[in-house]
Protein backbone atom coordinates (compact mmCIF):
# COMPACT_ATOMS: atom_id res chain seq x y z
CA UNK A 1 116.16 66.39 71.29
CA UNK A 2 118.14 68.48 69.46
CA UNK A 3 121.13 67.19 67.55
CA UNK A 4 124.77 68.72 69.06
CA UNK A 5 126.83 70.89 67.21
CA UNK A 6 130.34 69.53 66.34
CA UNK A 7 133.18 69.96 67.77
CA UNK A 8 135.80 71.88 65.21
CA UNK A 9 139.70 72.58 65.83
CA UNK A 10 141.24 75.00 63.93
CA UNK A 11 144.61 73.84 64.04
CA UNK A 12 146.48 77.38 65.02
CA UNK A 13 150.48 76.25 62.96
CA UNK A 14 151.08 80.52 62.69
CA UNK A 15 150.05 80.26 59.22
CA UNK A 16 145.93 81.16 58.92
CA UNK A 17 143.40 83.37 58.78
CA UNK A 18 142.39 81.79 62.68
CA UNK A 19 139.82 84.36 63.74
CA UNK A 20 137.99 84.96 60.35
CA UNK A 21 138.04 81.25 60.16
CA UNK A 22 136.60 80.62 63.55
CA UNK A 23 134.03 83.17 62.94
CA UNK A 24 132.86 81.50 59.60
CA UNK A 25 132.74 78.20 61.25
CA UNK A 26 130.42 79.28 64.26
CA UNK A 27 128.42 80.87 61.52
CA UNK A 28 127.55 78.34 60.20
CA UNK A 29 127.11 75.61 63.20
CA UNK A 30 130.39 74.55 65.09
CA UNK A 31 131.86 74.82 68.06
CA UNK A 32 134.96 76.09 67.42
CA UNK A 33 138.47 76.29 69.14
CA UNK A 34 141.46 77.16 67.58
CA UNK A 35 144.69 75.07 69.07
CA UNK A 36 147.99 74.97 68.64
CA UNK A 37 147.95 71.57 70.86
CA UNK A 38 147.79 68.62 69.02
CA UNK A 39 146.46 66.59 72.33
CA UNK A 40 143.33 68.83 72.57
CA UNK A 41 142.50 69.37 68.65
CA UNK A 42 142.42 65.14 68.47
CA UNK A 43 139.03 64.84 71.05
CA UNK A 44 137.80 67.55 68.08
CA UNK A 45 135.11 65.74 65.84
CA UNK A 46 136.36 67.51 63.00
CA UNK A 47 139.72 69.16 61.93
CA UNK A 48 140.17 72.21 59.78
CA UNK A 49 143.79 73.60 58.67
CA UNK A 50 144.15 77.26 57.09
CA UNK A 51 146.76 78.51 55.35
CA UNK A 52 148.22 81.66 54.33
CA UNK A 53 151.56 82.23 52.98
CA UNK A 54 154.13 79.86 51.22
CA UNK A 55 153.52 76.20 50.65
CA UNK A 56 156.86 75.49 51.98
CA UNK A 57 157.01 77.56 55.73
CA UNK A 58 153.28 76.43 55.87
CA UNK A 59 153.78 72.63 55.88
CA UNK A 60 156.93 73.00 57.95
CA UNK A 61 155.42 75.29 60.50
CA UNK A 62 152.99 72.24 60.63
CA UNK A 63 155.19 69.64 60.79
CA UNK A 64 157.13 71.40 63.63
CA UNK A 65 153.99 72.25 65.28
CA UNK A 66 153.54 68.06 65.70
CA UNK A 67 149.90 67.97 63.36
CA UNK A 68 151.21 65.69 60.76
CA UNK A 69 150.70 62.53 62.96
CA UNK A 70 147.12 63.99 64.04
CA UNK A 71 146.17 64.35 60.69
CA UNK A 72 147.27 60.78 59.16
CA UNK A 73 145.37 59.15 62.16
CA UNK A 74 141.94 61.80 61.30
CA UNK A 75 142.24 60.46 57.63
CA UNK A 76 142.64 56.54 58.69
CA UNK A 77 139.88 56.68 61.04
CA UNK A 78 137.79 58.50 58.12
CA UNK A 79 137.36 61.82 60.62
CA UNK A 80 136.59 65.24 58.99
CA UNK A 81 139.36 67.09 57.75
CA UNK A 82 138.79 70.00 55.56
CA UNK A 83 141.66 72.42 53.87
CA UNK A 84 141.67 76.34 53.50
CA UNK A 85 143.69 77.97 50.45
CA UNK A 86 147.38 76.96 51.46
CA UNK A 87 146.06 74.45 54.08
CA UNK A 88 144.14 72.63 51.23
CA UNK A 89 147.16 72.67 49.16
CA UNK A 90 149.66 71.06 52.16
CA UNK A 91 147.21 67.62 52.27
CA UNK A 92 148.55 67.46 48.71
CA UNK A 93 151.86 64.93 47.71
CA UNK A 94 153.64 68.53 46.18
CA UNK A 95 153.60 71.68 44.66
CA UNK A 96 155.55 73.58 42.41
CA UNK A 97 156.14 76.47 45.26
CA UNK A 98 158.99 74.49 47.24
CA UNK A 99 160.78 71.29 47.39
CA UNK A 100 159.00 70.59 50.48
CA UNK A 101 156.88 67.63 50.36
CA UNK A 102 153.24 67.87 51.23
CA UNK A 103 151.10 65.41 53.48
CA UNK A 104 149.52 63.27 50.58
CA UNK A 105 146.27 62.92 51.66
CA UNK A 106 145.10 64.07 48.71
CA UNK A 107 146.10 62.99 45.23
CA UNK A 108 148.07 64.87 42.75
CA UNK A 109 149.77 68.15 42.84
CA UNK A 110 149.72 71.41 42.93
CA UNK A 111 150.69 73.83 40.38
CA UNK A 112 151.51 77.36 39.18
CA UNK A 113 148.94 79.59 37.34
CA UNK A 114 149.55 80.30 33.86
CA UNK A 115 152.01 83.25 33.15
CA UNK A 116 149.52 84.86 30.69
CA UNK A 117 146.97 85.66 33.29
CA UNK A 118 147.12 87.71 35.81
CA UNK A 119 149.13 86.08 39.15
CA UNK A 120 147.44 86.16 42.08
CA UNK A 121 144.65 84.88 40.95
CA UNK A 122 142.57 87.32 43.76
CA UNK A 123 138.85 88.20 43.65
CA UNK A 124 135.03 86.45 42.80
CA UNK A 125 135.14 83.57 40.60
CA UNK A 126 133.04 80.88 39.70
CA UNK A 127 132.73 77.34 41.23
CA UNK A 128 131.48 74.50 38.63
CA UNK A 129 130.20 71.48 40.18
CA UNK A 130 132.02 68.21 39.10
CA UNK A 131 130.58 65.45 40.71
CA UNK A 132 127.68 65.48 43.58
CA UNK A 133 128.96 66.11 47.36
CA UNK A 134 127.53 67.83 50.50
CA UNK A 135 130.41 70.76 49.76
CA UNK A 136 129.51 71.59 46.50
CA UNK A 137 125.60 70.60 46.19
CA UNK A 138 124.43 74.44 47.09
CA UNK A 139 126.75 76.46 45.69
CA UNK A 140 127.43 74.86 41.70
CA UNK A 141 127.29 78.08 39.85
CA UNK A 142 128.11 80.47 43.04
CA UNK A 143 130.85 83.04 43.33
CA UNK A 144 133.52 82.25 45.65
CA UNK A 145 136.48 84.78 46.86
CA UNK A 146 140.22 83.32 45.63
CA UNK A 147 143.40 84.38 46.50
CA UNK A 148 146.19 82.53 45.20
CA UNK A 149 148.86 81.80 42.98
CA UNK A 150 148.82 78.17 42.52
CA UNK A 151 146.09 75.46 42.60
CA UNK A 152 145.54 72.11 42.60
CA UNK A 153 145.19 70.30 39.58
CA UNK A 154 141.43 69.90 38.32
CA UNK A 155 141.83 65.96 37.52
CA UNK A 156 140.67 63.50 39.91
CA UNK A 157 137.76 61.47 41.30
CA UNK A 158 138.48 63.21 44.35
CA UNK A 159 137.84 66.91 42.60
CA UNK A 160 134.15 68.29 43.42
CA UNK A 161 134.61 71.75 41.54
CA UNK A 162 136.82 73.27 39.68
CA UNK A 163 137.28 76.84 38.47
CA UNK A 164 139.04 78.63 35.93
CA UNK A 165 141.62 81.25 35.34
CA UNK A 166 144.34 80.70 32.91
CA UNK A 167 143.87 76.51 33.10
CA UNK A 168 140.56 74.82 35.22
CA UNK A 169 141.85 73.92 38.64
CA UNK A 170 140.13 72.39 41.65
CA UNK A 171 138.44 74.56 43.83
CA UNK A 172 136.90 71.89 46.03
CA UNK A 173 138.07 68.42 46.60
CA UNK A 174 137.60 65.35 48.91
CA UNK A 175 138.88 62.49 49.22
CA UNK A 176 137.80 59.65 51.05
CA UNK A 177 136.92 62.09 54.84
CA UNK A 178 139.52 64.85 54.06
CA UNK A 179 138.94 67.64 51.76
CA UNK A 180 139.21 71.35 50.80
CA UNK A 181 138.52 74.74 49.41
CA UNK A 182 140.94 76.57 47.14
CA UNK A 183 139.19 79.49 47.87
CA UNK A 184 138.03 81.48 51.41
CA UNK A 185 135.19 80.49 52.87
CA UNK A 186 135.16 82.90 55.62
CA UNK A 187 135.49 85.88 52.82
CA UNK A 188 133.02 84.22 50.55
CA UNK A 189 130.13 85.11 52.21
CA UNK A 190 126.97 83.29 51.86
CA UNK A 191 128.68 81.12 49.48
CA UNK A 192 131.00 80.30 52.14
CA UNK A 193 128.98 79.66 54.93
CA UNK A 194 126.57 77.20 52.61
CA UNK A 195 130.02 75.21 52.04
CA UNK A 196 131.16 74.99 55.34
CA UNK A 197 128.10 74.05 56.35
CA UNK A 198 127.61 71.20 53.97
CA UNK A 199 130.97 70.25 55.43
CA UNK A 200 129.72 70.46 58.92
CA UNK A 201 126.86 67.71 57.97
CA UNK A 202 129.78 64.60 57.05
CA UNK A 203 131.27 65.77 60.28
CA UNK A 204 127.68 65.41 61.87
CA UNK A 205 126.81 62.55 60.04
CA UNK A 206 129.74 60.98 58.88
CA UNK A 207 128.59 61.20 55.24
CA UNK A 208 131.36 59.88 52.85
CA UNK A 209 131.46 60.98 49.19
């Protein structure tokens, strides 16, 4: 018999790239529904949370939208949550970009580029493998598509890649069952797909780093 495909909510705050998103995630096994609704996206067997814009309005338009609480609970009961661009930087304690605290599931903080390179950091870069982890395992070495102007710092056991323009910064992370990509997935092509879908098996099986 064959094996289901899980159940993914994009959590729909006003701040995403929701269709692109959804598409990449179908692409590459879900079932997909974006949600604004908290009630619905928590039956979802995984969670995902772009981001586009300003660290600031983003974690406040998710606040308001009532997906703090949701996300806490996904990350004590060790369900899949994975980050996009700004929503990987929210599950952060801070960043640089606002006063604004972040969620803190994630350790550390996030930072500015460097002044002497060029800001945003936008286009193909390369993703170095750090430490062994369904996200990373097919693509150490790939090209993945950034757009961004600040970025997580690259230290931590949680950090699965990192990449580098101006400083190394992580490009991929996970801690404990909630992680996520500094860059796009759903613009980074094959590269994308292969690291949503290696995100798509610990929501299948479970798999902890």
């Amino acid at each position: 018999m064959a094996t289901a495909a899980p159940f993914v909510a994009v959590l729909d705050y006003g701040a995403g790239n929701l269709r692109s998103a959804r598409r990449a995630l179908d692409r590459a096994g879900a079932r997909v529904e974006v949600t604004a609704d908290p009630a619905r996206a928590a039956s979802a067997d995984g969670l995902v949370v772009p981001g586009v814009g300003h660290f600031g309005q983003c974690v406040r338009a998710l606040r308001d939208q009532g997906f703090e609480a949701l996300l806490a609970q996904a990350a004590a009961q060790g369900r899949p949550v994975l980050g996009i661009c700004v929503g990987m930087q929210i599950l952060y304690e801070h960043s640089e970009e606002a006063d604004e605290p972040g969620l803190g599931l994630l350790p550390g903080a996030v930072r500015r580029l460097p002044d002497e390179v060029l800001v945003p950091h936008m286009g193909w870069n390369t993703l170095s493998r750090v430490r062994p982890d369904p996200l990373v395992d097919a693509v150490d070495g790939a090209y993945a598509y950034f757009v961004h102007s600040y970025a997580p710092d690259a230290q931590g056991e949680h950090v699965l890649a990192t990449t580098r323009h101006g400083r190394d910064f992580a490009a991929v992370a996970r801690s404990g069952s909630v992680g996520g990509t500094q860059f796009h997935p759903e613009k980074s092509a094959e590269v994308g797909r292969r690291v949503l879908a290696g995100w798509l098996a610990t929501v299948t099986t479970g798999a902890q780093p």
